[in-house]
Protein backbone atom coordinates (compact mmCIF):
# COMPACT_ATOMS: atom_id res chain seq x y z
CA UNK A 1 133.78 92.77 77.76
CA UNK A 2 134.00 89.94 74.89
CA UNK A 3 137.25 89.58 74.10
CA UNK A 4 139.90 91.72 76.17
CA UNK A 5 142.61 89.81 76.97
CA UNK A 6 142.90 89.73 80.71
CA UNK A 7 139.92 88.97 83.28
CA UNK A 8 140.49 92.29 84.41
CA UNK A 9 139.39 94.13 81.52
CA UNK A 10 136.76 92.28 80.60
CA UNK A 11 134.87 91.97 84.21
CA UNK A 12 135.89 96.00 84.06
CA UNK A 13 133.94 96.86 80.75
CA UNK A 14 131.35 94.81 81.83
CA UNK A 15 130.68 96.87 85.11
CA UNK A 16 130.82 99.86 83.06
CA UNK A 17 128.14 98.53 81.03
CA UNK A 18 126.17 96.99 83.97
CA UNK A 19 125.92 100.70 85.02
CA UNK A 20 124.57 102.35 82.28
CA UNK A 21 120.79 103.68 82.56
CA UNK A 22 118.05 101.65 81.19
CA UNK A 23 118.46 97.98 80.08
CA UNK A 24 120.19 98.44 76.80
CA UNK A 25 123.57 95.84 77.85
CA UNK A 26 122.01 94.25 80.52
CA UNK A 27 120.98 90.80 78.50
CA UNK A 28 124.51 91.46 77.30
CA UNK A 29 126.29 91.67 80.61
CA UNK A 30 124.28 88.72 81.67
CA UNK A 31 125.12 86.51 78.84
CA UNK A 32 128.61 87.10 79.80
CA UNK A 33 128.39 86.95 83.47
CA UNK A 34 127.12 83.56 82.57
CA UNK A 35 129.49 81.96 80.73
CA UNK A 36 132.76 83.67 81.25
CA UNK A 37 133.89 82.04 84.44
CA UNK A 38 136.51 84.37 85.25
CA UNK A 39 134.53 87.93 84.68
CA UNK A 40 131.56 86.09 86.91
CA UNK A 41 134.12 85.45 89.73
CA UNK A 42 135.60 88.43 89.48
CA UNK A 43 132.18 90.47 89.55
CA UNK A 44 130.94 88.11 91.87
CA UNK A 45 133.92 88.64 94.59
CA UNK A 46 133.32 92.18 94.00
CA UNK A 47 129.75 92.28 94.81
CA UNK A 48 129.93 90.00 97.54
CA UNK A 49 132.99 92.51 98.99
CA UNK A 50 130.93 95.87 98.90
CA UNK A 51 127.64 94.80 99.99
CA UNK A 52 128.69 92.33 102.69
CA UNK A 53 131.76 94.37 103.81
CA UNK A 54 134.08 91.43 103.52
CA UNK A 55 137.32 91.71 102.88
CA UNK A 56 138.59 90.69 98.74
CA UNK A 57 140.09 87.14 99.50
CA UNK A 58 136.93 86.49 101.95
CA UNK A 59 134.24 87.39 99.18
CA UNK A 60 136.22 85.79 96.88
CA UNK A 61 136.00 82.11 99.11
CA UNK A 62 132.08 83.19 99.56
CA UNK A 63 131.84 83.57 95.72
CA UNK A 64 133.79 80.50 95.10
CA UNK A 65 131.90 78.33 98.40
CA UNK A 66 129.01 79.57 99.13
CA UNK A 67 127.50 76.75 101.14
CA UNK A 68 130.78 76.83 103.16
CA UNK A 69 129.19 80.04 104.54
CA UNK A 70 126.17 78.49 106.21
CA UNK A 71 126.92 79.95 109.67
CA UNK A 72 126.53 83.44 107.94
CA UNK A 73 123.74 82.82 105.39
CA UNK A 74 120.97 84.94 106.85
CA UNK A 75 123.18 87.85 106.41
CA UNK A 76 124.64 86.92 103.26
CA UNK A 77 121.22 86.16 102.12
CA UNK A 78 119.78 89.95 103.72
CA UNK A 79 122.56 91.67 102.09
CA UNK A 80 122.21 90.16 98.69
CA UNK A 81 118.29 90.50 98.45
CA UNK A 82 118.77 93.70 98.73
CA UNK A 83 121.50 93.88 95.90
CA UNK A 84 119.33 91.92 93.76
CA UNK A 85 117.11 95.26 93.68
CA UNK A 86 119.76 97.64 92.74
CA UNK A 87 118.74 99.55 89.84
CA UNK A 88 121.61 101.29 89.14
CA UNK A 89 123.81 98.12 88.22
CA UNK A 90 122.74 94.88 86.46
CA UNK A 91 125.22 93.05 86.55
CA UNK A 92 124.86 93.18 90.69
CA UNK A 93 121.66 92.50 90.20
CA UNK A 94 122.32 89.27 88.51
CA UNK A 95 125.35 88.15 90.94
CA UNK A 96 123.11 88.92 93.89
CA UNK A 97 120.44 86.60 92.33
CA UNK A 98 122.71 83.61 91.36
CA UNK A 99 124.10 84.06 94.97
CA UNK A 100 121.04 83.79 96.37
CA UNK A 101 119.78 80.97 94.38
CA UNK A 102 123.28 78.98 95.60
CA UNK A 103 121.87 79.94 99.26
CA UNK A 104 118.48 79.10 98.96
CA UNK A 105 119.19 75.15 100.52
CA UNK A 106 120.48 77.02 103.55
CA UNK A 107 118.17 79.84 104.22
CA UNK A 108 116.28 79.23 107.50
CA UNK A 109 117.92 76.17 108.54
CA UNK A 110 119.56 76.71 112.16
CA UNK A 111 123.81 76.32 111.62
CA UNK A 112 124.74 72.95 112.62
């Protein structure tokens, strides 16, 4: 997770972690979720692609755009709330709420 070589194995690791029971990695999945760009976007794409159904390079422009997204936010932002509970993944958890806090301008407001 700290220091594979590709973005691949790193974001991997980290899921495996992220998945564990109890809260044992889950400051340390967030700590790297947070400041490896690549394992975030990667994990982020991922999320966004299983709980919204979207297809990979769709989540992957929601992950990287959000606010581009604005005619879909109510059901990005449903989808992710809901993520942002999931107890059996932490690293979800924290890509749901970072989603949702790049969202938060948007929620409500009628698509222009």
């Amino acid at each position: 997770m700290l220091d594979g070589d590709l973005p691949i194995l790193r974001v991997n690791a980290a899921g495996i972690l992220a998945k564990l029971p109890g809260q044992g990695y889950a400051d340390q999945v967030a700590r790297v979720l947070a400041h490896d760009e690549d394992v975030r976007h990667l994990y982020l794409t991922a999320v966004i692609s299983r709980v919204c159904a979207a297809d990979w390079t769709t989540a992957g422009r929601i992950a990287s755009q959000p606010t581009s997204y604005a005619h879909r936010v109510d059901f990005l932002a449903t989808r992710l709330a809901r993520e942002a509970l999931n107890p059996r993944d932490s690293g979800a958890r924290w890509c749901s709420s970072v989603m949702l806090r790049e969202l938060s301008p948007m929620i409500g407001r009628s698509p222009a």
